[in-house]
C-alpha atoms as a PDB file:
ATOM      1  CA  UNK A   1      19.676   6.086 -49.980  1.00  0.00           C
ATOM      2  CA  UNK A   2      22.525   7.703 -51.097  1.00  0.00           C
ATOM      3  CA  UNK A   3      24.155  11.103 -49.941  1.00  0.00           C
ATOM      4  CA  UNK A   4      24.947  14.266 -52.313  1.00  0.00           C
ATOM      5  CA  UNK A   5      27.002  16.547 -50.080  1.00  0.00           C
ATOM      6  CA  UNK A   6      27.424  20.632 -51.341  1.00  0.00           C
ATOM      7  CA  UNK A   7      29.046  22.636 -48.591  1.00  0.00           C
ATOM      8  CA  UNK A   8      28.262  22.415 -45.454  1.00  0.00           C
ATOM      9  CA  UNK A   9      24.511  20.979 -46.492  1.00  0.00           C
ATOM     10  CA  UNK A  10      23.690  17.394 -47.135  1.00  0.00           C
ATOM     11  CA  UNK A  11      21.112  15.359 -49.123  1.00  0.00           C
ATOM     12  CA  UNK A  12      19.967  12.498 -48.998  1.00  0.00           C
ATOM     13  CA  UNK A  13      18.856  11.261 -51.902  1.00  0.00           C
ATOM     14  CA  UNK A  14      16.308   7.701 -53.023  1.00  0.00           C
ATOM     15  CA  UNK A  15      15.997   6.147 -56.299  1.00  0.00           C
ATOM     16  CA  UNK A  16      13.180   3.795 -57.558  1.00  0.00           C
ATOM     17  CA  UNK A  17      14.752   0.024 -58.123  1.00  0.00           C
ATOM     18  CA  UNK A  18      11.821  -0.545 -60.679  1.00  0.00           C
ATOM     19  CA  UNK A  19      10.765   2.317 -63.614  1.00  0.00           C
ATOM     20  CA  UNK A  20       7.632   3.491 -63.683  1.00  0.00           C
ATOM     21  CA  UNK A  21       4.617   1.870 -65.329  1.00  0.00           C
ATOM     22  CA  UNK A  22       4.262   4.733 -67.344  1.00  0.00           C
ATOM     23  CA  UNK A  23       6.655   5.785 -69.600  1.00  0.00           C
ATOM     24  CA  UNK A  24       8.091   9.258 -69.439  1.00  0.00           C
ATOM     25  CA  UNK A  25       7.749   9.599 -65.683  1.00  0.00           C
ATOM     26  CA  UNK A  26      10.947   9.369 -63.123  1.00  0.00           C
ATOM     27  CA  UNK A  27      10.881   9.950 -59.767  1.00  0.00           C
ATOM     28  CA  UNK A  28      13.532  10.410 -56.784  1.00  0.00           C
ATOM     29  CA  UNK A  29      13.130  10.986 -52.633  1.00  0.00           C
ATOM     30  CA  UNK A  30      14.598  14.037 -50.994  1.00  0.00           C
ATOM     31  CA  UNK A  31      15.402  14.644 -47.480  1.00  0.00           C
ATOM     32  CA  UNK A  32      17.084  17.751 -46.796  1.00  0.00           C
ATOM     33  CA  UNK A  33      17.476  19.583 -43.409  1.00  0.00           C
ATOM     34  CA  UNK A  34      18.788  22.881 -44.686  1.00  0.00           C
ATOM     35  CA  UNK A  35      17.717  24.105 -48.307  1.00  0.00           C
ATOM     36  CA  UNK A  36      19.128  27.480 -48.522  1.00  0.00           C
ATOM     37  CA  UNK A  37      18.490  29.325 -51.854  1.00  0.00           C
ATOM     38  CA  UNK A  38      18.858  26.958 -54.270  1.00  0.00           C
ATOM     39  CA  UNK A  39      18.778  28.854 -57.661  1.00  0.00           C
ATOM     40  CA  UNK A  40      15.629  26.631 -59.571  1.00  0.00           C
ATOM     41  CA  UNK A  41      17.633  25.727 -63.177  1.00  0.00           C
ATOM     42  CA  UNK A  42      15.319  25.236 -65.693  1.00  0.00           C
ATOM     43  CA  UNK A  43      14.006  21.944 -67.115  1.00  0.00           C
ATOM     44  CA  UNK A  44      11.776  19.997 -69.491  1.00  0.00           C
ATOM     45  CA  UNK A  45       9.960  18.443 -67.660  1.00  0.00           C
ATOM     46  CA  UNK A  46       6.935  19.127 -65.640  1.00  0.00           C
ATOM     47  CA  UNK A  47       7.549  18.788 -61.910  1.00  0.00           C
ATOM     48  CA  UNK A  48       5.347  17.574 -58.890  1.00  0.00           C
ATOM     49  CA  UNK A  49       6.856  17.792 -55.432  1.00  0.00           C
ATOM     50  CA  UNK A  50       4.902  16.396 -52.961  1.00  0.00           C
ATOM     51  CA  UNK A  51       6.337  17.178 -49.136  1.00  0.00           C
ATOM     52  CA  UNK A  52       5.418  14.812 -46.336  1.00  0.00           C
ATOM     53  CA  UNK A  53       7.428  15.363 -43.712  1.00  0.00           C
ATOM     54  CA  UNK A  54       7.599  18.017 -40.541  1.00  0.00           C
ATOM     55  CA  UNK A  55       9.134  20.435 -42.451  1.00  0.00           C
ATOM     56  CA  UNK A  56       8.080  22.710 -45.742  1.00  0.00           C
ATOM     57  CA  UNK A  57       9.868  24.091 -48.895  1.00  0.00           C
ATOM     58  CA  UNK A  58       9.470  27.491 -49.819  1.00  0.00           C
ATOM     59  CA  UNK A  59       9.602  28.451 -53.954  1.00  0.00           C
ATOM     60  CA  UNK A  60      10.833  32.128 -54.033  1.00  0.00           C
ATOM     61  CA  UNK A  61       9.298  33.499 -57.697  1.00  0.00           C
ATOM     62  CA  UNK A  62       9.298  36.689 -59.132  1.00  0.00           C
ATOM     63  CA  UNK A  63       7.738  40.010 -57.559  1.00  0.00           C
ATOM     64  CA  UNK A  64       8.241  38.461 -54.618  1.00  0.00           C
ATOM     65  CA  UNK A  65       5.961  35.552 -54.860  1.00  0.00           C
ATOM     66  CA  UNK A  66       6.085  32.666 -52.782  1.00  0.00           C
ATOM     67  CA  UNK A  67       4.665  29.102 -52.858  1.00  0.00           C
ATOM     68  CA  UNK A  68       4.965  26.242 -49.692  1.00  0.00           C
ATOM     69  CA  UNK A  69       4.593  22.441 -49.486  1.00  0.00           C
ATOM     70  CA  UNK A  70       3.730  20.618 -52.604  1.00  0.00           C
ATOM     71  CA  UNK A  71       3.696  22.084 -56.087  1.00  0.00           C
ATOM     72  CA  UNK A  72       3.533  21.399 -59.521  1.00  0.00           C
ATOM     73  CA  UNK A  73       5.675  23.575 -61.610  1.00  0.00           C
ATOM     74  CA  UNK A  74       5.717  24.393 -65.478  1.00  0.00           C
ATOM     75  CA  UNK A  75       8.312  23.369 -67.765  1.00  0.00           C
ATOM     76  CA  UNK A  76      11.059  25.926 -67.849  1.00  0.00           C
ATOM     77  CA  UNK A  77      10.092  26.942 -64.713  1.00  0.00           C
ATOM     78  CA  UNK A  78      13.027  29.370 -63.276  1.00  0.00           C
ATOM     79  CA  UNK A  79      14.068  30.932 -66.484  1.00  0.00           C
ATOM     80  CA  UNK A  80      15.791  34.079 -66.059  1.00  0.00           C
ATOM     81  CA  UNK A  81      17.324  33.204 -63.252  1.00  0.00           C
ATOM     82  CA  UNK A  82      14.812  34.826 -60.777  1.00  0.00           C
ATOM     83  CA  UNK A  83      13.030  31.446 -58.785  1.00  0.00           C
ATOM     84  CA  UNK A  84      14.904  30.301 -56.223  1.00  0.00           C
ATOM     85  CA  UNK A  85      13.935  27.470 -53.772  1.00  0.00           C
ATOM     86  CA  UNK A  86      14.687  27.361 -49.825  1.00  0.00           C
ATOM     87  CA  UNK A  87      13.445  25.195 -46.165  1.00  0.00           C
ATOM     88  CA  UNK A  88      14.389  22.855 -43.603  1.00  0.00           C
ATOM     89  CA  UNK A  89      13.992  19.663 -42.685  1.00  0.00           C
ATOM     90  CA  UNK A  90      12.572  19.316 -46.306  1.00  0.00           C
ATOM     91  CA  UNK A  91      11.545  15.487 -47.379  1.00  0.00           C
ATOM     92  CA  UNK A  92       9.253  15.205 -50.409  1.00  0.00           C
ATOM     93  CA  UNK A  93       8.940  12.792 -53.468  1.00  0.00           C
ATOM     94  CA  UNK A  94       9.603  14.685 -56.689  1.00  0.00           C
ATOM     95  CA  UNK A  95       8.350  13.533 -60.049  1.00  0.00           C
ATOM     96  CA  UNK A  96       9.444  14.527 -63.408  1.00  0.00           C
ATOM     97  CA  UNK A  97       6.874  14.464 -65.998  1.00  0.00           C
ATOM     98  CA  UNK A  98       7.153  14.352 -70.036  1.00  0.00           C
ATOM     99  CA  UNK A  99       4.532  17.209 -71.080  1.00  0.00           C
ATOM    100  CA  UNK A 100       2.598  14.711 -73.091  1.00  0.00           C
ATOM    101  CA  UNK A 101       1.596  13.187 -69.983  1.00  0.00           C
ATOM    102  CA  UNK A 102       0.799  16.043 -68.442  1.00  0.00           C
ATOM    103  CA  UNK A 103      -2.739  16.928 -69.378  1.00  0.00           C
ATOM    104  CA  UNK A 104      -3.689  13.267 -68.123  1.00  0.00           C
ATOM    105  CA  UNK A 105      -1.662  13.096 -64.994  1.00  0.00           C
ATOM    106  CA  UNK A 106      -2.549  16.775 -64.199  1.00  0.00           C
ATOM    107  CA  UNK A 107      -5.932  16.868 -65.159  1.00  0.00           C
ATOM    108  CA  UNK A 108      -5.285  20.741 -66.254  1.00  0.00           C
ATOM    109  CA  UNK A 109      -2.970  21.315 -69.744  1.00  0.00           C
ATOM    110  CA  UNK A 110       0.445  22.032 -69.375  1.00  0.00           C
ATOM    111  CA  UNK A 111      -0.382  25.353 -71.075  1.00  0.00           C
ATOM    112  CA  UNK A 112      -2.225  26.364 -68.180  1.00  0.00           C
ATOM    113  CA  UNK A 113       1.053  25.961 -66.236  1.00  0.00           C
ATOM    114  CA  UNK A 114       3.309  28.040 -68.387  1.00  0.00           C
ATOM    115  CA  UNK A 115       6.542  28.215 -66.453  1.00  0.00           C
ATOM    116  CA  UNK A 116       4.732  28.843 -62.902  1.00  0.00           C
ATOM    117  CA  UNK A 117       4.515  27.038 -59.961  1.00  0.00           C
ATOM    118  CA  UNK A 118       1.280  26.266 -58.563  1.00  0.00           C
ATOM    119  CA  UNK A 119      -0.391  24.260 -55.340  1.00  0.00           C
ATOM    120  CA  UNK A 120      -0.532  20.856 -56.671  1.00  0.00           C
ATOM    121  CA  UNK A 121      -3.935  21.006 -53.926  1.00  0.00           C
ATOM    122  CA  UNK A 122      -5.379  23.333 -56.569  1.00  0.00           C
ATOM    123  CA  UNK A 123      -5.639  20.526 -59.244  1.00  0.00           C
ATOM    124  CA  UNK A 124      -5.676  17.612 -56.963  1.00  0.00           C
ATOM    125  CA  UNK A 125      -8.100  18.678 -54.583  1.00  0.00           C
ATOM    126  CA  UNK A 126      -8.105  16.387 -51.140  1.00  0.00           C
ATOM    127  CA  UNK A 127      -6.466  13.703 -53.279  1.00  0.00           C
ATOM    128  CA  UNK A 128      -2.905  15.510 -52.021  1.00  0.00           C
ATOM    129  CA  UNK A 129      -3.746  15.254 -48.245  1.00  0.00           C
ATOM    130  CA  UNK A 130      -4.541  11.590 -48.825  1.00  0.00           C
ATOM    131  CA  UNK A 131      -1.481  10.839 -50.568  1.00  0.00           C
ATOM    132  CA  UNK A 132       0.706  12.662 -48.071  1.00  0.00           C
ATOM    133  CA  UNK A 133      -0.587  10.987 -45.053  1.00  0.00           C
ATOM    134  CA  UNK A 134       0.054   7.624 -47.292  1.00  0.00           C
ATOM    135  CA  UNK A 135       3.854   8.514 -47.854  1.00  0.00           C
ATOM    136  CA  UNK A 136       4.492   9.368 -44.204  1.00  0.00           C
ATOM    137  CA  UNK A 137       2.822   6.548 -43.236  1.00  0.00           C
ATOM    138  CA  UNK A 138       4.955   4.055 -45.656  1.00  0.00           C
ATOM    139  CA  UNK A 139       7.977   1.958 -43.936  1.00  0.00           C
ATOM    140  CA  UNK A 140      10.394   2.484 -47.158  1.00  0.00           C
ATOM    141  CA  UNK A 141      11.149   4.508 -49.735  1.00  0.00           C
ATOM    142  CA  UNK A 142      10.334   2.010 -52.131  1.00  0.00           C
ATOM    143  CA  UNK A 143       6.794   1.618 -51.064  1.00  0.00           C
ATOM    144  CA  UNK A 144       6.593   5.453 -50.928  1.00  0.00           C
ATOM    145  CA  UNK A 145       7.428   5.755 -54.795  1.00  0.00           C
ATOM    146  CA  UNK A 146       4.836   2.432 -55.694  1.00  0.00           C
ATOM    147  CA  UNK A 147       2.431   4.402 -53.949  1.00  0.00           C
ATOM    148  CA  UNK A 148       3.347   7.673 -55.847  1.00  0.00           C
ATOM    149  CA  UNK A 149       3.531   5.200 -59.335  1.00  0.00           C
ATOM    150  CA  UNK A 150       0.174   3.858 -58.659  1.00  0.00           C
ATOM    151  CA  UNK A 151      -1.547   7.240 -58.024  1.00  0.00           C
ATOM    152  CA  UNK A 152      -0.071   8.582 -61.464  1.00  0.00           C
ATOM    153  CA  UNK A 153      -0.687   5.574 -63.423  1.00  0.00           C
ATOM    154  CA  UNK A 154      -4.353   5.669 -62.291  1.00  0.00           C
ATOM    155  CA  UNK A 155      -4.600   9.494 -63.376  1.00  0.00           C
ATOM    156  CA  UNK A 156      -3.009   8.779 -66.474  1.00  0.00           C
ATOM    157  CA  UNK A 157      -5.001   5.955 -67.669  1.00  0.00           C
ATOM    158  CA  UNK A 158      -8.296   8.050 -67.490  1.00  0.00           C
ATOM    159  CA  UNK A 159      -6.926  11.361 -68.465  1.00  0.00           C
ATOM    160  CA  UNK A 160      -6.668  12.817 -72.197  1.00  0.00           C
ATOM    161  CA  UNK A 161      -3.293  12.520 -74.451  1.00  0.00           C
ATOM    162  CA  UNK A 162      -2.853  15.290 -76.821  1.00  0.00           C
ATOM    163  CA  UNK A 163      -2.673  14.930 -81.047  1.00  0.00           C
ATOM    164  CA  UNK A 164      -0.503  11.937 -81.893  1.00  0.00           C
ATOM    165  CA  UNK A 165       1.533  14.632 -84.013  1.00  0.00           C
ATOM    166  CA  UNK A 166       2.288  16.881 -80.769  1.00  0.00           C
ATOM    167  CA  UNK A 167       3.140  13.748 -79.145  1.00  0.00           C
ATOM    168  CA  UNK A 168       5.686  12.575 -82.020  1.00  0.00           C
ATOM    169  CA  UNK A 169       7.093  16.194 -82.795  1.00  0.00           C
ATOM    170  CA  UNK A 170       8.081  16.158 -78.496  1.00  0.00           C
ATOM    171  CA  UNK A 171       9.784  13.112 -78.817  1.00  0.00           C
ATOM    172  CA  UNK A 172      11.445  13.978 -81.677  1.00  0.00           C
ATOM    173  CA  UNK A 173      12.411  17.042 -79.727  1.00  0.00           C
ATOM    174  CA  UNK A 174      13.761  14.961 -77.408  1.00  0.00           C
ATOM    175  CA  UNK A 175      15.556  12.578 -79.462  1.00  0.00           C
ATOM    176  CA  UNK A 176      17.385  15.344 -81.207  1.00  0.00           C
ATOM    177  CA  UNK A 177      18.393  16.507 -77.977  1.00  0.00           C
ATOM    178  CA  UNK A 178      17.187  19.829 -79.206  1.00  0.00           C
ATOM    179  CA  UNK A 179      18.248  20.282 -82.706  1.00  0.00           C
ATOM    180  CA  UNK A 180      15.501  19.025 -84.705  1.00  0.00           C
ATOM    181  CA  UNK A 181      14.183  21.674 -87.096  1.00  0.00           C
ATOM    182  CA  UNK A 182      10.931  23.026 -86.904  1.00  0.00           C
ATOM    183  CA  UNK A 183      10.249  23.127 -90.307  1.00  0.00           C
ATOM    184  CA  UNK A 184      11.645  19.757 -90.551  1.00  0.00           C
ATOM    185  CA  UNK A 185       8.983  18.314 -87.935  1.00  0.00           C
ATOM    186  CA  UNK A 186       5.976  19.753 -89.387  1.00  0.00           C
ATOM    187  CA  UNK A 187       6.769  18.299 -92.424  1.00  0.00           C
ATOM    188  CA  UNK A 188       7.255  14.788 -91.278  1.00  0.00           C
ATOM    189  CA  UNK A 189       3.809  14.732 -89.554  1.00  0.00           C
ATOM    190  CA  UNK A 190       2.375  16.330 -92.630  1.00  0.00           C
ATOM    191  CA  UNK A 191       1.446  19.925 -91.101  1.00  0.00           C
ATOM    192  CA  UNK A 192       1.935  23.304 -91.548  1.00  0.00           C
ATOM    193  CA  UNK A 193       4.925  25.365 -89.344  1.00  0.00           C
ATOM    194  CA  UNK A 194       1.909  27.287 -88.391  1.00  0.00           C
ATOM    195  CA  UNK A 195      -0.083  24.330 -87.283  1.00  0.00           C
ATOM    196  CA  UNK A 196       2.221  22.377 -85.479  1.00  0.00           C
ATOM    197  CA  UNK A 197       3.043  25.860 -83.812  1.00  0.00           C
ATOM    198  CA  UNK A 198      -0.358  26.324 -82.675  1.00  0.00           C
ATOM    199  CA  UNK A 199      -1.051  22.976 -81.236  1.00  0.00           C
ATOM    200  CA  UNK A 200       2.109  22.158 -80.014  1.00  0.00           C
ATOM    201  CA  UNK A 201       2.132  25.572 -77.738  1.00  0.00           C
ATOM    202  CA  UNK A 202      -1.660  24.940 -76.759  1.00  0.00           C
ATOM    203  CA  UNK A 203      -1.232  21.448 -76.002  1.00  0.00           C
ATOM    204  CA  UNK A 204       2.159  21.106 -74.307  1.00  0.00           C
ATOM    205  CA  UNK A 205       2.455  25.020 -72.778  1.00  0.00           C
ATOM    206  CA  UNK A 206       5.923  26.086 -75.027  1.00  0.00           C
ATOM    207  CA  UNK A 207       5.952  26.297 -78.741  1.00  0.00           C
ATOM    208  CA  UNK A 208       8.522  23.713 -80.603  1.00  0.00           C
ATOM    209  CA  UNK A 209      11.193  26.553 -81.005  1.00  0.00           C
ATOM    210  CA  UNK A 210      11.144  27.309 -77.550  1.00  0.00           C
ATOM    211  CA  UNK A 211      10.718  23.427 -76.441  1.00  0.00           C
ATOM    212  CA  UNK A 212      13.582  22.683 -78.623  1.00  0.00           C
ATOM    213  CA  UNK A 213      16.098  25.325 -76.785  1.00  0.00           C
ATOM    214  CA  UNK A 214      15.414  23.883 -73.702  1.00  0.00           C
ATOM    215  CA  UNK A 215      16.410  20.697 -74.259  1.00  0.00           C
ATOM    216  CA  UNK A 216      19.298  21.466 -75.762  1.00  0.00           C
ATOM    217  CA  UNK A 217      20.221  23.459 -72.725  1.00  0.00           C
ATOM    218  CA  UNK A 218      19.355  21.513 -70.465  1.00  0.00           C
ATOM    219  CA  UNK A 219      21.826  18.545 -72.421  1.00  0.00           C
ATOM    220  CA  UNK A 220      24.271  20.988 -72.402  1.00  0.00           C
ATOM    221  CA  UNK A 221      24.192  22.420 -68.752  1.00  0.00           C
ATOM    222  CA  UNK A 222      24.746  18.431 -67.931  1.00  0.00           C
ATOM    223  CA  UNK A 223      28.153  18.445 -69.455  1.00  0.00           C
ATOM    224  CA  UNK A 224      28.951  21.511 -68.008  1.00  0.00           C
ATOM    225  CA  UNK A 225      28.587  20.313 -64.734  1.00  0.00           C
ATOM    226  CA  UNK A 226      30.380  16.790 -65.763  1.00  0.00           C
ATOM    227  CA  UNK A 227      33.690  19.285 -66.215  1.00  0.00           C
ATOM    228  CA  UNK A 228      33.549  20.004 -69.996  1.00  0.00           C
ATOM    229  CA  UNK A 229      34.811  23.099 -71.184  1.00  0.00           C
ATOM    230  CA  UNK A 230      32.363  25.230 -72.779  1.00  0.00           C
ATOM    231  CA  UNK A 231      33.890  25.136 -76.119  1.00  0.00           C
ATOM    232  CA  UNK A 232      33.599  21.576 -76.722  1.00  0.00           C
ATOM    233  CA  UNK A 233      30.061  21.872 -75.088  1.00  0.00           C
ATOM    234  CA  UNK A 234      29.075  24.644 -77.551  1.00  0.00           C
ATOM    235  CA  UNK A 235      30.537  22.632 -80.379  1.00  0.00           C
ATOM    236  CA  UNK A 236      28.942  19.017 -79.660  1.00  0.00           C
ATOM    237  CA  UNK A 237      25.226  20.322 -78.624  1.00  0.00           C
ATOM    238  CA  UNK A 238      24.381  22.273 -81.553  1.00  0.00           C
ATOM    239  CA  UNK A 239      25.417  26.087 -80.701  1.00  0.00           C
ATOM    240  CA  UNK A 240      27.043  28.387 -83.625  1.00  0.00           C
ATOM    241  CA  UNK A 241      30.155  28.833 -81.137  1.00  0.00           C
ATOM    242  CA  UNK A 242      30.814  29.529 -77.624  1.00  0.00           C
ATOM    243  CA  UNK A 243      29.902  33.411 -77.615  1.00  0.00           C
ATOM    244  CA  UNK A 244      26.028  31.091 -78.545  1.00  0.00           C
ATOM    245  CA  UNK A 245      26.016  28.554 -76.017  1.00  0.00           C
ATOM    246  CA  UNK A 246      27.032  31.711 -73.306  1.00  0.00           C
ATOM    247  CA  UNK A 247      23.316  34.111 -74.364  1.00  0.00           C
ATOM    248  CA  UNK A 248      21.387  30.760 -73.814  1.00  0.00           C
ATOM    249  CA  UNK A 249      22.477  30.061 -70.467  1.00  0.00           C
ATOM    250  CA  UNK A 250      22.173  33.203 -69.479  1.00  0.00           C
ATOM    251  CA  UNK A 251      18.868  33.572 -71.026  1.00  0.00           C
ATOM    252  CA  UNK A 252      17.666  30.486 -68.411  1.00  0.00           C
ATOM    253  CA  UNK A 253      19.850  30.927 -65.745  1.00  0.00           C
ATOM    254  CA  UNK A 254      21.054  34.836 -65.367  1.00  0.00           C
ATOM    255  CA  UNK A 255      24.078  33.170 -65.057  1.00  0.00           C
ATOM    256  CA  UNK A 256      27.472  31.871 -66.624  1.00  0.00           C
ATOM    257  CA  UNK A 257      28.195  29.027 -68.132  1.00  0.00           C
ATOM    258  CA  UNK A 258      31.132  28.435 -65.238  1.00  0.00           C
ATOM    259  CA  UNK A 259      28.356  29.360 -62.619  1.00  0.00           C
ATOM    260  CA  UNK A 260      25.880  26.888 -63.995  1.00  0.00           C
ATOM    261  CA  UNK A 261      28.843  24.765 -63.853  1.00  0.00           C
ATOM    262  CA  UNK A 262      28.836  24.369 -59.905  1.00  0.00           C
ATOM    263  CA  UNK A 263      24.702  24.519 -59.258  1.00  0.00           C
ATOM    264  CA  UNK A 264      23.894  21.481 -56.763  1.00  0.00           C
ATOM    265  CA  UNK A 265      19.833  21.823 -58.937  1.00  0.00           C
ATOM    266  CA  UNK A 266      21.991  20.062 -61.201  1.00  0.00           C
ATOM    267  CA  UNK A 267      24.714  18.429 -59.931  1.00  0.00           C
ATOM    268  CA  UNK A 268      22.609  16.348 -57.902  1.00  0.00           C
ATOM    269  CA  UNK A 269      21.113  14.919 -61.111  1.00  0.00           C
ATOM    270  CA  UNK A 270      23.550  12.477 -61.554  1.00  0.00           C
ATOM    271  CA  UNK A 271      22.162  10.628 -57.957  1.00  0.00           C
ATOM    272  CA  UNK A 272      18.740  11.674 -58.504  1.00  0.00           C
ATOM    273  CA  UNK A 273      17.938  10.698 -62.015  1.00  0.00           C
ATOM    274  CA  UNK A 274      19.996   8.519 -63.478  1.00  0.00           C
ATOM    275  CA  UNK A 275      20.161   7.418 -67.222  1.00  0.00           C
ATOM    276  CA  UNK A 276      18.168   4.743 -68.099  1.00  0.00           C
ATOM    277  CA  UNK A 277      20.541   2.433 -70.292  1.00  0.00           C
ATOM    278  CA  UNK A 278      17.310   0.363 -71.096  1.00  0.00           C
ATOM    279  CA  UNK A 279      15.663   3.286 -73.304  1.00  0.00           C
ATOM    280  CA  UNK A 280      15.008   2.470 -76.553  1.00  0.00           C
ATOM    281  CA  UNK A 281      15.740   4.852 -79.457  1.00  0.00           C
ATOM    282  CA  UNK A 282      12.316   6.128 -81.121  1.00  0.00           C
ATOM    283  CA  UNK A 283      11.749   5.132 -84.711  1.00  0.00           C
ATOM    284  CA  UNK A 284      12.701   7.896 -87.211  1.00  0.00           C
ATOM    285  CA  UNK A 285       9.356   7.602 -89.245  1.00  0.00           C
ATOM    286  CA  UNK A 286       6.485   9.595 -88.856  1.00  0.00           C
ATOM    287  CA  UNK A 287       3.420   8.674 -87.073  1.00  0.00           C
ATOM    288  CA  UNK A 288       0.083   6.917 -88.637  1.00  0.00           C
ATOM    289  CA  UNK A 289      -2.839   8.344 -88.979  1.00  0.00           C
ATOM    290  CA  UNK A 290      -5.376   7.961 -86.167  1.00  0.00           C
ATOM    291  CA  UNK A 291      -2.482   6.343 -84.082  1.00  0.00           C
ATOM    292  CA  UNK A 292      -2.910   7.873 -79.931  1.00  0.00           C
ATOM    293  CA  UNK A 293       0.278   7.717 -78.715  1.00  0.00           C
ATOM    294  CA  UNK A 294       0.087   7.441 -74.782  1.00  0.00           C
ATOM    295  CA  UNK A 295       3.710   8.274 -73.941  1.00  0.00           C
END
């Protein structure tokens, strides 16, 4: 367990030693004794955080919403700038999840989700008291997140995928690290823009425009918080110019680029999920007919 360490408040932070058995998930272990409103950056991913310890997180939304103990929240959850996250004595496993795996992992559609938070009790039923008493229970970390890995390999295995071409365009998505064209994409898995518009939003809970943004913020809050000026990051990640780059932080954050800069939500990345150098580049041809792509 390592130790992230912003102000006066202190982390601790696991990592798996093994990836999971199904592609597109990561995980890390928090233990936190004084969360104190931690702006909530947004991120593509969707995001389970299962608590099992004494204490409980509390998820500060908008209109003065609140949700406690474990969640599951939407991709892009915190846009705007408005969710902010707080507790003590806070120790949880949180998993990331590609949307594609959502649906199956979930059991409810990723659309359904939007960029809310939710009780992950509501779509898990008693399955979350069972796996919480398992986690506490567990001598290690490392058992905690095999336990975790086994629960969401079981889900997705018997869960449904969505269209092979919402599957590919994502990855694309991905691959691009936001600047794939939309247009571009439809035409490479043989749709209309309207189509893959339609199915990509109902399927995966953002449309591919709004996907695509994202994940290009999301690359290029990361090298903000690495120490790279804004201009270079404006110029490398795909934005017209820096003036660009600015609007879309602001537009997820309600904050600036030199602000987003210092936010421990991301800064702690760099413990919490790190890169896997194994990864293999996705081919740049379009999928096959009647191919289900299950990652």
């Amino acid at each position: 367990m390592q130790t992230f360490a912003h102000g006066a408040a202190q982390w601790h932070v696991a990592c798996p030693r093994k990836p999971s058995r199904v592609p597109g998930v990561s995980m890390a272990g928090f233990d936190v004794r004084d969360l104190t409103a931690l702006r909530i950056v947004p991120h593509p991913a969707v995001t389970l955080l299962v608590e099992f310890g004494e204490g409980t997180s509390v998820i500060d939304c908008a209109a003065g919403r609140q949700q406690r103990g474990s969640v599951v929240a939407g991709m892009g959850l915190g846009s705007g700038g408005a969710v902010r996250a707080r507790g003590r004595d806070v120790v949880c496993v949180q998993v990331r999840l590609s949307p594609v795996l959502a649906h199956a992992v979930l059991g409810a559609s990723p659309a359904e989700l939007k960029d809310a938070v939710v009780p992950l009790e509501d779509l898990w039923g008693r399955e979350v008291t069972r796996i919480r008493e398992q986690l506490a229970d567990a001598p290690s970390w490392q058992d905690r997140f095999a336990l975790t890995d086994m629960l969401l390999a079981r889900r997705f295995e018997t869960g449904p995928t969505p269209d092979p071409e919402v599957a590919w365009a994502w990855h694309r998505i991905v691959a691009s690290r936001g600047v794939a064209r939309v247009d571009a994409l439809a035409d490479e898995v043989g749709w209309s823009r309207k189509q893959l518009w339609s199915r990509f939003r109902a399927q995966l809970g953002l449309p591919p425009k709004r996907a695509a943004k994202l994940v290009r913020f999301d690359h290029a809050a990361h090298r903000l918080v690495a120490g790279e000026g804004a201009a270079c990051v404006a110029a490398d990640t795909g934005y017209a110019d820096q003036s660009h780059l600015h609007r879309d932080v602001m537009t997820f954050t309600g904050a600036t680029p030199t602000t987003v800069a210092g936010e421990p939500f991301l800064a702690v990345d760099g413990l919490a999920w790190p890169p896997d150098p194994a990864a293999a580049p996705r081919p740049a041809r379009g999928p096959r007919h009647g191919r289900r792509m299950r990652d």
